[in-house]
N, C-alpha and C. Protein backbone atom coordinates (compact mmCIF):
# COMPACT_ATOMS: atom_id res chain seq x y z
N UNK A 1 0.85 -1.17 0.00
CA UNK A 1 0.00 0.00 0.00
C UNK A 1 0.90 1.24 0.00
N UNK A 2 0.46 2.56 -0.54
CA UNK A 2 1.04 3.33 -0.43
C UNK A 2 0.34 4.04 0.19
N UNK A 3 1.25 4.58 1.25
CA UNK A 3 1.62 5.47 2.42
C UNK A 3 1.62 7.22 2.36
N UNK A 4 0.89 7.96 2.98
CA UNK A 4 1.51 9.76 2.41
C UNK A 4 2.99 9.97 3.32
N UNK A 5 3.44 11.15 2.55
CA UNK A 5 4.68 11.19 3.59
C UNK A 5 4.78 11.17 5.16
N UNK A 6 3.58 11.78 5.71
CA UNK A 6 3.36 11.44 7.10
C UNK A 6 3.84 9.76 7.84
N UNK A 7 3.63 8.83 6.71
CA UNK A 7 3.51 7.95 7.19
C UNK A 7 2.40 7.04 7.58
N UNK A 8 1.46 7.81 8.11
CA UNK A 8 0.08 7.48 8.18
C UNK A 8 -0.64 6.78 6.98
N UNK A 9 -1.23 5.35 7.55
CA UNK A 9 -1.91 4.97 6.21
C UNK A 9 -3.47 5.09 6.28
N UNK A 10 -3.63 6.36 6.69
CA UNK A 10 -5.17 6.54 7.10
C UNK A 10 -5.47 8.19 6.07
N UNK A 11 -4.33 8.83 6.00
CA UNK A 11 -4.53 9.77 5.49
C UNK A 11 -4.37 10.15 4.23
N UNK A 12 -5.10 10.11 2.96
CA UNK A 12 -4.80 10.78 1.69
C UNK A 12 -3.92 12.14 1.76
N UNK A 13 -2.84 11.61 1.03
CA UNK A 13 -2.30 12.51 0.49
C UNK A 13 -2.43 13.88 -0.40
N UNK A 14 -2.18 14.68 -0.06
CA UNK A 14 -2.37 15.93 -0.83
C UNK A 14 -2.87 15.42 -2.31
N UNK A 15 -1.79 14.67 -2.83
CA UNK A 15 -2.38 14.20 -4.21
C UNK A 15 -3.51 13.54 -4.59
N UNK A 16 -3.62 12.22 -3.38
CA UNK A 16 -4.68 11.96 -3.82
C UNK A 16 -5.76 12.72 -3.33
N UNK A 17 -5.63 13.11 -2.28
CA UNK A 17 -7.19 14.15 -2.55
C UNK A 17 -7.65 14.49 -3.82
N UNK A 18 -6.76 15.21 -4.35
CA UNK A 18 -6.88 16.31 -5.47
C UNK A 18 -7.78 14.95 -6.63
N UNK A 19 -7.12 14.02 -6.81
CA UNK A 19 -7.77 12.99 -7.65
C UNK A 19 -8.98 12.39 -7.39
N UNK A 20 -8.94 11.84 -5.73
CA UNK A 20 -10.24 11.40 -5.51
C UNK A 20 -11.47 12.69 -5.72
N UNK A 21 -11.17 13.89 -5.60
CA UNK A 21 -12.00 15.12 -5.98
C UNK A 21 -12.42 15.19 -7.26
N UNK A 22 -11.72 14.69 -8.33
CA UNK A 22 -11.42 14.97 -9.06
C UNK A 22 -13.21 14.03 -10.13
N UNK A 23 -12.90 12.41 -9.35
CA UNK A 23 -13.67 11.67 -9.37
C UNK A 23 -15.21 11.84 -9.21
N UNK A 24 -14.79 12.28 -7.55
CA UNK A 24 -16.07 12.44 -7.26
C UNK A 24 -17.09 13.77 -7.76
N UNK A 25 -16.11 14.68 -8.49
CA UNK A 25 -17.49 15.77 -9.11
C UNK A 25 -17.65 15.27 -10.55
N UNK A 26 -16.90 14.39 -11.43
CA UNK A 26 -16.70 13.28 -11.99
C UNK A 26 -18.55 12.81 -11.87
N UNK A 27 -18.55 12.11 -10.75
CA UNK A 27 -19.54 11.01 -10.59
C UNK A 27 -20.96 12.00 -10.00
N UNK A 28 -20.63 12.74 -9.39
CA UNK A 28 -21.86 13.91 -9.12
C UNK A 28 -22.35 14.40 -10.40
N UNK A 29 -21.98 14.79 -11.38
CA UNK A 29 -22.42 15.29 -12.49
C UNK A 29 -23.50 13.90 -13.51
N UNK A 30 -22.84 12.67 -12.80
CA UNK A 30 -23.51 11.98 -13.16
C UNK A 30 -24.97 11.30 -12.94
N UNK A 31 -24.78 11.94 -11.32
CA UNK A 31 -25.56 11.40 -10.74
C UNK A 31 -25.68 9.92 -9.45
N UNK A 32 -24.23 9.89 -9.65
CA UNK A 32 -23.82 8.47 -8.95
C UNK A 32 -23.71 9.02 -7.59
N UNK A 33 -23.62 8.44 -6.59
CA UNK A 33 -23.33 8.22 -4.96
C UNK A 33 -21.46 8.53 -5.09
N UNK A 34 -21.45 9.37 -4.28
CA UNK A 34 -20.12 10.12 -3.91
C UNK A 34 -18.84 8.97 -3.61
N UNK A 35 -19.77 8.47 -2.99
CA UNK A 35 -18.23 7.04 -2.56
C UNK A 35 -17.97 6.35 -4.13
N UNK A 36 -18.58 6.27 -4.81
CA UNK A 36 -18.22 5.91 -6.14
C UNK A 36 -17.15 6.64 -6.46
N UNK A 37 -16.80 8.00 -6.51
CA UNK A 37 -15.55 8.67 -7.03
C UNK A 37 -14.98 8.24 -6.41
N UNK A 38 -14.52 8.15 -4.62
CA UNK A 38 -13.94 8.16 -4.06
C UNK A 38 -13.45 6.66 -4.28
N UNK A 39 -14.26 5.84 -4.56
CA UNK A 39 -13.24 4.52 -4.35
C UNK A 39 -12.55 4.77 -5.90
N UNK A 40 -13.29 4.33 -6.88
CA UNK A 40 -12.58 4.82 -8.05
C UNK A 40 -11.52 5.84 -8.31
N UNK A 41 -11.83 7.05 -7.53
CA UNK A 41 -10.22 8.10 -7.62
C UNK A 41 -8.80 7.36 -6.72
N UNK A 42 -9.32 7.02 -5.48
CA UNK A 42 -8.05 6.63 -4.92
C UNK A 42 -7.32 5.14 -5.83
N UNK A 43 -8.87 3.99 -6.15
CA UNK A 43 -8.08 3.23 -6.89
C UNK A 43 -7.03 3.62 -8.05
N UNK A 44 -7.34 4.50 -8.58
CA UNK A 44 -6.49 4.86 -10.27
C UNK A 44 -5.44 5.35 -9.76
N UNK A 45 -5.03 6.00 -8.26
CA UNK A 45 -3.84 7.22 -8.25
C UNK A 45 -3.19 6.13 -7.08
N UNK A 46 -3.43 4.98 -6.97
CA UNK A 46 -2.68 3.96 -6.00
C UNK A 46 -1.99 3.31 -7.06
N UNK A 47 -0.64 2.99 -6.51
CA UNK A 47 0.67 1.94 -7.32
C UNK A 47 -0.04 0.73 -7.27
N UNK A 48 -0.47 0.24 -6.04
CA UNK A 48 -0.80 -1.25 -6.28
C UNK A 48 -2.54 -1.29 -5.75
N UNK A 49 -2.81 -2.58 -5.79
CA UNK A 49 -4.14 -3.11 -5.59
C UNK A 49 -4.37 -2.61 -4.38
N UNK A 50 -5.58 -2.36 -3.80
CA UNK A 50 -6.37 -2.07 -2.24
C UNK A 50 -7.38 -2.87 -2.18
N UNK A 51 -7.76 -3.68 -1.01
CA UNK A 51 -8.63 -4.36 -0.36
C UNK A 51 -9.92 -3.45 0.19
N UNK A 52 -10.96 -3.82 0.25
CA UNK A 52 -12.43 -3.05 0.91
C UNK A 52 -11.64 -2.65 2.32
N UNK A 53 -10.81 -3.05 2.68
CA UNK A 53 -10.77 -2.78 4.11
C UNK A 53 -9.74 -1.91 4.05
N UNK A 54 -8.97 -2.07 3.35
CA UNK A 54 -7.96 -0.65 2.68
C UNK A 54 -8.85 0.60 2.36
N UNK A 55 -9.82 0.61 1.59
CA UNK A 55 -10.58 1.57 1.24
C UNK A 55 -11.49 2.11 2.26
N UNK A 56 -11.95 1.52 3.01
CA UNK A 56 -12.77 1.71 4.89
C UNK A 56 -11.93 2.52 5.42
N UNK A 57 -10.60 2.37 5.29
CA UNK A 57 -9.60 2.92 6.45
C UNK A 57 -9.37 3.96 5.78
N UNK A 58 -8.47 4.16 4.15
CA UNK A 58 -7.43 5.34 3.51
C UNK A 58 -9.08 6.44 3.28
N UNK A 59 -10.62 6.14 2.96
CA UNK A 59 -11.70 7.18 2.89
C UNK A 59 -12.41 7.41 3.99
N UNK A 60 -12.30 6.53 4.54
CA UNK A 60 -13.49 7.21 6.04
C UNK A 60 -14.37 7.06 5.34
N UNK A 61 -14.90 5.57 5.19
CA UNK A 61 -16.05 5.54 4.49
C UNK A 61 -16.39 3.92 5.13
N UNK A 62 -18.02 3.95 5.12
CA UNK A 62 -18.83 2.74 6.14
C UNK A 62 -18.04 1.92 5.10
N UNK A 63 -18.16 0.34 5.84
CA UNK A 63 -17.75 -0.64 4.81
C UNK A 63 -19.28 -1.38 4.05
N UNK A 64 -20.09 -0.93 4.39
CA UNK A 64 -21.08 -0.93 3.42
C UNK A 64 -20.99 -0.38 2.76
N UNK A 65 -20.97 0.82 2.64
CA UNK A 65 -20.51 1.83 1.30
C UNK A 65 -19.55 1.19 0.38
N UNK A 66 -18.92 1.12 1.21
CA UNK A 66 -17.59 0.68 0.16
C UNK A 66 -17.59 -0.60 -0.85
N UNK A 67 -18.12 -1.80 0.13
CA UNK A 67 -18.57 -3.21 -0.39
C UNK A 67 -20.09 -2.16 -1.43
N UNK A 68 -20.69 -1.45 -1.48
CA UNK A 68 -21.91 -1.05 -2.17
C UNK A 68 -20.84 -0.87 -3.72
N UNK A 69 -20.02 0.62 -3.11
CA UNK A 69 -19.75 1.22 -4.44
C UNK A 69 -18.79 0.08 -4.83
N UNK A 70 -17.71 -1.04 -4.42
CA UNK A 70 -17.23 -1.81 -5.30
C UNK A 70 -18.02 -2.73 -6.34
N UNK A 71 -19.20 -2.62 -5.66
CA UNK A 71 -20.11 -3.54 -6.42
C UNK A 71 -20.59 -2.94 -7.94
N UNK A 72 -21.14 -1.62 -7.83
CA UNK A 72 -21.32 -0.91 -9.00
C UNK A 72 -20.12 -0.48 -9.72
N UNK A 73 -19.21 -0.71 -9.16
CA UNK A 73 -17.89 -0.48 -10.21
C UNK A 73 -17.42 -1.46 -10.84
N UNK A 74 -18.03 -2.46 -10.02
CA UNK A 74 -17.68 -4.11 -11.10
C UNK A 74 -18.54 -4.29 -12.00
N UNK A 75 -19.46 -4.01 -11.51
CA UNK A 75 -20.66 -4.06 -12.54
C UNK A 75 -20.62 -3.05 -13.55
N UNK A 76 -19.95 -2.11 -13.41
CA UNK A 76 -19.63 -0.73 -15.01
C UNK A 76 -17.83 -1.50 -15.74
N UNK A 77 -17.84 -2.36 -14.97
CA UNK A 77 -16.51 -2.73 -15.63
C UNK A 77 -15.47 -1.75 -15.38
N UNK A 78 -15.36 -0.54 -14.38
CA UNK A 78 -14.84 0.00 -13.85
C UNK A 78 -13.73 -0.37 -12.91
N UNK A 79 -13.82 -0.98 -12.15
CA UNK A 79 -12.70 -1.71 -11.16
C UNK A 79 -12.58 -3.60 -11.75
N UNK A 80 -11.61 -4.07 -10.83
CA UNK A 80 -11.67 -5.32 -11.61
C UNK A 80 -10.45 -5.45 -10.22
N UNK A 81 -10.78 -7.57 -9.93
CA UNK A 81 -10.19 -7.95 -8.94
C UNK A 81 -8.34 -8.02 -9.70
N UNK A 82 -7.63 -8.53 -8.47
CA UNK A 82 -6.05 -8.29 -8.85
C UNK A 82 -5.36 -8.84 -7.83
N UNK A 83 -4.23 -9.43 -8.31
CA UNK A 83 -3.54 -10.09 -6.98
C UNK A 83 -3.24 -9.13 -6.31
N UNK A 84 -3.47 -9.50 -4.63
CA UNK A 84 -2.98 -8.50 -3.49
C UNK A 84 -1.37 -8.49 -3.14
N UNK A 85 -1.72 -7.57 -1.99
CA UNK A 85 -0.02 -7.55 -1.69
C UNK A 85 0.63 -8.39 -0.89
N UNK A 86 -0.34 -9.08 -0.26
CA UNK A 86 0.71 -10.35 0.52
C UNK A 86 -0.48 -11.57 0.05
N UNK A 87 0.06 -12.80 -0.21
CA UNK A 87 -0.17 -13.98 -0.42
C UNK A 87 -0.61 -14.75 0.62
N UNK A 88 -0.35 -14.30 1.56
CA UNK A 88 -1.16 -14.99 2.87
C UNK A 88 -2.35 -14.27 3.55
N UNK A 89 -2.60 -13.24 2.97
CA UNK A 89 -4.39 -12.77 3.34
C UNK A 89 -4.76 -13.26 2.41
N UNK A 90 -6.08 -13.32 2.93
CA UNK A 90 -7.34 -14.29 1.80
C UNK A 90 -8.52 -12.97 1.68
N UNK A 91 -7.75 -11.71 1.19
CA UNK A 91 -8.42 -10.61 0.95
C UNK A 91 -8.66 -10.82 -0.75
N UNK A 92 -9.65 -10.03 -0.92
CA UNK A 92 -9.59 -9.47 -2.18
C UNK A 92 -9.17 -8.44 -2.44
N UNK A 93 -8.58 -7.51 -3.63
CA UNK A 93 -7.91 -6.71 -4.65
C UNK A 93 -8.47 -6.05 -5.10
N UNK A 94 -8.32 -4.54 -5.65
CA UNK A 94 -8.97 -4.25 -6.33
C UNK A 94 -7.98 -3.21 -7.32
N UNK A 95 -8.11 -3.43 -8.23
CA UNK A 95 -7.60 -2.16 -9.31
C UNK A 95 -8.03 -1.41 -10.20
N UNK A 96 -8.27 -0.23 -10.53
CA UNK A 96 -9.33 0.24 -11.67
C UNK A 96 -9.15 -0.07 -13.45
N UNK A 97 -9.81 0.03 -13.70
CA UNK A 97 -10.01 -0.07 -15.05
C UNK A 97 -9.72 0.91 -15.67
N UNK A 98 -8.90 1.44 -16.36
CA UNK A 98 -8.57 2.79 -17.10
C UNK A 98 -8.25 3.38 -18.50
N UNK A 99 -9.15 1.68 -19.23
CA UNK A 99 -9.24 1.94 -20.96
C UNK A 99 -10.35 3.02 -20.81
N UNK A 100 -10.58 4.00 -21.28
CA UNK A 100 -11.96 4.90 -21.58
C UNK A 100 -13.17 4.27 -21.93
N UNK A 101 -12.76 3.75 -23.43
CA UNK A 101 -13.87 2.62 -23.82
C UNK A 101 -14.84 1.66 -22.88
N UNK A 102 -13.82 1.33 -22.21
CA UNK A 102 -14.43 0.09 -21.04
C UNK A 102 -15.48 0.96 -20.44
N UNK A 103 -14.87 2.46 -19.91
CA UNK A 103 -15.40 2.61 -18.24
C UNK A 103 -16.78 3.42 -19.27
N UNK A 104 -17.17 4.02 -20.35
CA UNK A 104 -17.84 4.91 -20.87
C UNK A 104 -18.76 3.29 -21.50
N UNK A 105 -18.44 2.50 -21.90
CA UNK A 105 -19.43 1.28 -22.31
C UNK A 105 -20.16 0.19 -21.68
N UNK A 106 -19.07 0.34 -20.19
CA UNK A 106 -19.91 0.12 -18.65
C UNK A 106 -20.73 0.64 -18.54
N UNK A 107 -20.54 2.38 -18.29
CA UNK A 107 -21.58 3.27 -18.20
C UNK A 107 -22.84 3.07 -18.79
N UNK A 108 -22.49 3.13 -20.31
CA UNK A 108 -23.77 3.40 -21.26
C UNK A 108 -24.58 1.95 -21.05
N UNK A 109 -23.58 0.91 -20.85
CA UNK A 109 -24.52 -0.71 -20.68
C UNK A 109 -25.28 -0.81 -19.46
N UNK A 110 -24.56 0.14 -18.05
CA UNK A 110 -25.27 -0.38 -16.88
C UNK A 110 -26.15 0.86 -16.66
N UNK A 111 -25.91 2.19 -16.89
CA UNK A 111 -26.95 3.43 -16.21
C UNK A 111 -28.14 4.04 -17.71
N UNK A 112 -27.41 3.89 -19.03
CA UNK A 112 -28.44 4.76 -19.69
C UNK A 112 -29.29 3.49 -20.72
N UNK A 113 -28.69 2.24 -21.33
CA UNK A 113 -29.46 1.92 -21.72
C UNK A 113 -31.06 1.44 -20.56
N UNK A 114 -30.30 0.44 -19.63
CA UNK A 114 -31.61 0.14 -18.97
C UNK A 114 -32.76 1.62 -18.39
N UNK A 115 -32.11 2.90 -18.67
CA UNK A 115 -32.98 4.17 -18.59
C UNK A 115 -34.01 4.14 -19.90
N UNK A 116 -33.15 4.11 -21.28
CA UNK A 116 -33.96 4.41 -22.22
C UNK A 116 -34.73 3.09 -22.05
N UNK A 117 -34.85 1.43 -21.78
CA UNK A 117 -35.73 0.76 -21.94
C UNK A 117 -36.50 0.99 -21.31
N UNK A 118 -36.60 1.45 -20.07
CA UNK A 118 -37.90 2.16 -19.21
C UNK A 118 -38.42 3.19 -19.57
N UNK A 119 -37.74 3.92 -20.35
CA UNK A 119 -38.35 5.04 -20.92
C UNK A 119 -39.41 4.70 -21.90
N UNK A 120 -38.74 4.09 -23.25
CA UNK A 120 -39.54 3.88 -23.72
C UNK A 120 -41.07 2.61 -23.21
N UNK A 121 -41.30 1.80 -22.41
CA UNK A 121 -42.23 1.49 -21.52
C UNK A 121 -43.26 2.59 -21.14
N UNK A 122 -42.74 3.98 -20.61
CA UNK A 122 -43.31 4.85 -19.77
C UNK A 122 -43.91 5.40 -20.91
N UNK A 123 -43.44 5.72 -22.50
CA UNK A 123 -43.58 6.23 -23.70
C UNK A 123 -44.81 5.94 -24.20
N UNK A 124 -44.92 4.20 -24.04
CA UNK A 124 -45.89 3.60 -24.48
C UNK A 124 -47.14 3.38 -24.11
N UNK A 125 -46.93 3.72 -22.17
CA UNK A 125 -48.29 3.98 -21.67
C UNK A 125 -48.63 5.42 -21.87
N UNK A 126 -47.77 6.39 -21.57
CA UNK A 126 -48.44 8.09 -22.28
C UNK A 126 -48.96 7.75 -23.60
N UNK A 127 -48.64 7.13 -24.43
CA UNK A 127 -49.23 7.38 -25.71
C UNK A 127 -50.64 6.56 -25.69
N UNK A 128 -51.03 5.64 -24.84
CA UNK A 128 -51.86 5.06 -24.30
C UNK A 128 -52.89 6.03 -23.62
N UNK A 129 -52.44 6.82 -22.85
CA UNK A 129 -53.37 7.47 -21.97
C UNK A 129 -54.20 8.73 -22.71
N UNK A 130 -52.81 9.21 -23.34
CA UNK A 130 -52.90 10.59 -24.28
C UNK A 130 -54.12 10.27 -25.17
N UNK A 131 -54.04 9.11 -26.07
CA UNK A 131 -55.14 8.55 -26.71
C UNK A 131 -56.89 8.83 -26.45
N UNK A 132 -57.03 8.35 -25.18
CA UNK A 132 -57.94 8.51 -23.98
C UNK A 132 -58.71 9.76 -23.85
N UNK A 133 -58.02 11.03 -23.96
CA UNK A 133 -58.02 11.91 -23.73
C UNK A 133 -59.18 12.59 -24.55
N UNK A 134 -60.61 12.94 -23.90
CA UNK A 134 -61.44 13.64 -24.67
C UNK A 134 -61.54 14.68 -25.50
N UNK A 135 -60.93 15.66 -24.85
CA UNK A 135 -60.99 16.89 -25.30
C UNK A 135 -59.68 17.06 -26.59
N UNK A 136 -60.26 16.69 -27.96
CA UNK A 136 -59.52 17.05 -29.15
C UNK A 136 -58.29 17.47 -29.02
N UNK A 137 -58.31 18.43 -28.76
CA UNK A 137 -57.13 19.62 -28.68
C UNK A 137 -56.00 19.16 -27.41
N UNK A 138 -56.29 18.98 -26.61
CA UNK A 138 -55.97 18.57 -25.64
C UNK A 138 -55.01 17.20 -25.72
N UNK A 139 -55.84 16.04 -26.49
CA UNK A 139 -55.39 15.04 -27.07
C UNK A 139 -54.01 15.52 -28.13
N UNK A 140 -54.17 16.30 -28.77
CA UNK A 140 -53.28 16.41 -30.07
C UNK A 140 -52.29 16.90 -29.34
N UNK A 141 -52.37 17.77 -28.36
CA UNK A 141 -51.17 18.38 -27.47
C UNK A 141 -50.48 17.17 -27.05
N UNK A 142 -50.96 16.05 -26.24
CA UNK A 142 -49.99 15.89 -25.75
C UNK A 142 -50.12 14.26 -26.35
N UNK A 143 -50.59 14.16 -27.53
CA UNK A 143 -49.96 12.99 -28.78
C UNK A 143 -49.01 13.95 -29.21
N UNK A 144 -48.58 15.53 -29.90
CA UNK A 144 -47.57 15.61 -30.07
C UNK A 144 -45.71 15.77 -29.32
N UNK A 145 -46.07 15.91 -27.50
CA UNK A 145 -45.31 15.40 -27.03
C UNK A 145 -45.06 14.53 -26.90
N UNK A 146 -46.48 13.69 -26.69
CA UNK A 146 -45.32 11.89 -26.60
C UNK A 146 -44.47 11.67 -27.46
N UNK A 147 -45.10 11.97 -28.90
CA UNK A 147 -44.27 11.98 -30.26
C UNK A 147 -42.57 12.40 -30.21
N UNK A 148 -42.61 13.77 -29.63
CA UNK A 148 -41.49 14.59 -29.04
C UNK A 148 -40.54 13.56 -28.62
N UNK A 149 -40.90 12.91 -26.93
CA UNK A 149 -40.60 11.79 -26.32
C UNK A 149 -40.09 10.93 -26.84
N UNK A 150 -40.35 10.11 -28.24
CA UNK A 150 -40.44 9.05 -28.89
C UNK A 150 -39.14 9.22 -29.45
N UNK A 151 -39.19 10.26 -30.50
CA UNK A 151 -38.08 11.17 -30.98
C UNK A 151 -36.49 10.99 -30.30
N UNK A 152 -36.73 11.61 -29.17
CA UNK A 152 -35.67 12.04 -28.52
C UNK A 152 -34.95 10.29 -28.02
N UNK A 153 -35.91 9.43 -27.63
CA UNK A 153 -35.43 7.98 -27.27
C UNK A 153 -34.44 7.67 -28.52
N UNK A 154 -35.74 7.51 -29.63
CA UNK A 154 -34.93 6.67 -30.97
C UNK A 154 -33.45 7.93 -31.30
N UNK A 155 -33.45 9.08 -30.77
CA UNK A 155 -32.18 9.57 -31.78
C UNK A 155 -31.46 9.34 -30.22
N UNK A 156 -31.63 9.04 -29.03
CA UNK A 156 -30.70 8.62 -27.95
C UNK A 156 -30.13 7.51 -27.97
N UNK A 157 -31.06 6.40 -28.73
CA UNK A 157 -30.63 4.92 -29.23
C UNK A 157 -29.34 5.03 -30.61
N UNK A 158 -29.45 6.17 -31.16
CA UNK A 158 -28.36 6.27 -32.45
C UNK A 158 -27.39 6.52 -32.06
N UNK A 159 -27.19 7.82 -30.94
CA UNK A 159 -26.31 8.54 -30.54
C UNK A 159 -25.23 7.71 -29.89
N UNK A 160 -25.87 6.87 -28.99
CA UNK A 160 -25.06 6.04 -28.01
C UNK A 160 -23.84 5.33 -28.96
N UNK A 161 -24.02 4.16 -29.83
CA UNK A 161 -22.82 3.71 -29.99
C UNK A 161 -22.00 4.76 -31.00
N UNK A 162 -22.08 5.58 -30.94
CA UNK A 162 -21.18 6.84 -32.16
C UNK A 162 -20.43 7.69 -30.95
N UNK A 163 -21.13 7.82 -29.58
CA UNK A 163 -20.23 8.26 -28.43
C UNK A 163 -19.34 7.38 -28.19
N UNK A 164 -20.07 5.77 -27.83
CA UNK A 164 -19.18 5.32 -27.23
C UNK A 164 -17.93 5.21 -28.26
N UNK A 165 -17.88 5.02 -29.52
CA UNK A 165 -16.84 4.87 -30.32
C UNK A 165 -15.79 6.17 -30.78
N UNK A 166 -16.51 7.49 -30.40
CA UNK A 166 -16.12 8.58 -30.37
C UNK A 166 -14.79 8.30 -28.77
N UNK A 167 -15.63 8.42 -27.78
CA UNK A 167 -14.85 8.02 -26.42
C UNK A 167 -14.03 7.37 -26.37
N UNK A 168 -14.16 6.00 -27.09
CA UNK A 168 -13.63 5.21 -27.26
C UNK A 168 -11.70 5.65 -27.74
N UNK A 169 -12.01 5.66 -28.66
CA UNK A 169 -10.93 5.79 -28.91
C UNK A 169 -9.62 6.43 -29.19
C-alpha cells in the first residue's frame, strides 16, 4: 500500500485528494453516490491493488458503502479484482479499469441503456393514456409530445454507440 509522507496509512495525500476530488465531481455530475468517485479516484492514483478494508480505512467511508460502491464499479466494468499484496491474506484486490472505452461502455450498458428501456415502456403507456383523452385539442397536445418523447429515445438509441466509439478511442 502506499503510504503519504506522514507515514500514516489513514490519510490521503495531498495528491490523492486532489484525484479522488477529481472523481467524485466526476460522478456527481452523473448522478452516482459520492463514494463511487472516491473509491474509483483513490483506486487509479494507487501503485498497487487495495482491499475493501484498505478503502474503509485510507476514505473514512462505512464498509457498506464501500462493499456497495465496489459492487457498481464491477458491474460498469470500472474496477476489476487483482492479486494483493501479501499472499497470505485471503483478501480481495482491487484495481481500476482505465481503458476509456471500457469505463464509458460500462456506463452506457449499466446506467443509460436500462434508462432508455424504461423510458420507452413509460412512452408507451403516455401514448396510451394521451389517446384517452377527450378533449380534441388537448389530445393532439400531448400525442404531439409523446411523439417529441419518442423522438428524442430513438435519436438517444443512435447517438449512443457513435459516443461510445467517439470516447472510445
Amino acid at each position: 500500500m502506499h503510504f503519504p509522507p506522514d507515514g500514516s496509512p489513514h490519510e490521503l495525500d495531498p495528491l490523492e485528494r486532489q484525484v479522488v476530488a477529481v472523481f467524485v465531481d466526476g460522478v456527481r455530475v452523473l448522478g452516482l453516490p459520492r463514494s463511487i468517485g472516491e473509491i474509483y479516484g483513490l483506486l487509479f492514483i494507487c501503485r498497487t491493488p487495495l482491499s475493501l478494508d484498505d478503502l474503509v480505512l485510507r476514505l473514512n467511508i462505512s464498509k457498506g458503502s464501500a462493499s456497495q460502491g465496489l459492487r457498481m464499479l464491477k458491474s460498469l466494468g470500472a474496477v476489476r479484482e487483482a492479486n494483493g499484496n501479501s499472499g497470505a491474506e485471503r483478501r480481495t484486490y482491487y484495481e481500476p479499469a482505465v481503458e476509456l472505452k471500457r469505463l464509458v461502455g460500462g456506463f452506457i450498458r449499466e446506467q443509460i441503456r436500462p434508462h432508455l428501456e424504461s423510458g420507452r415502456t413509460k412512452i408507451n403507456r403516455l401514448a396510451a393514456t394521451a389517446c384517452a383523452i377527450e378533449d380534441p385539442e388537448h389530445r393532439k397536445f400531448l400525442s404531439d409530445r409523446v411523439e417529441r418523447l419518442d423522438q428524442w429515445m430513438r435519436s438517444s438509441g443512435k447517438v449512443l454507440p457513435i459516443l461510445q466509439k467517439i470516447l472510445g478511442q
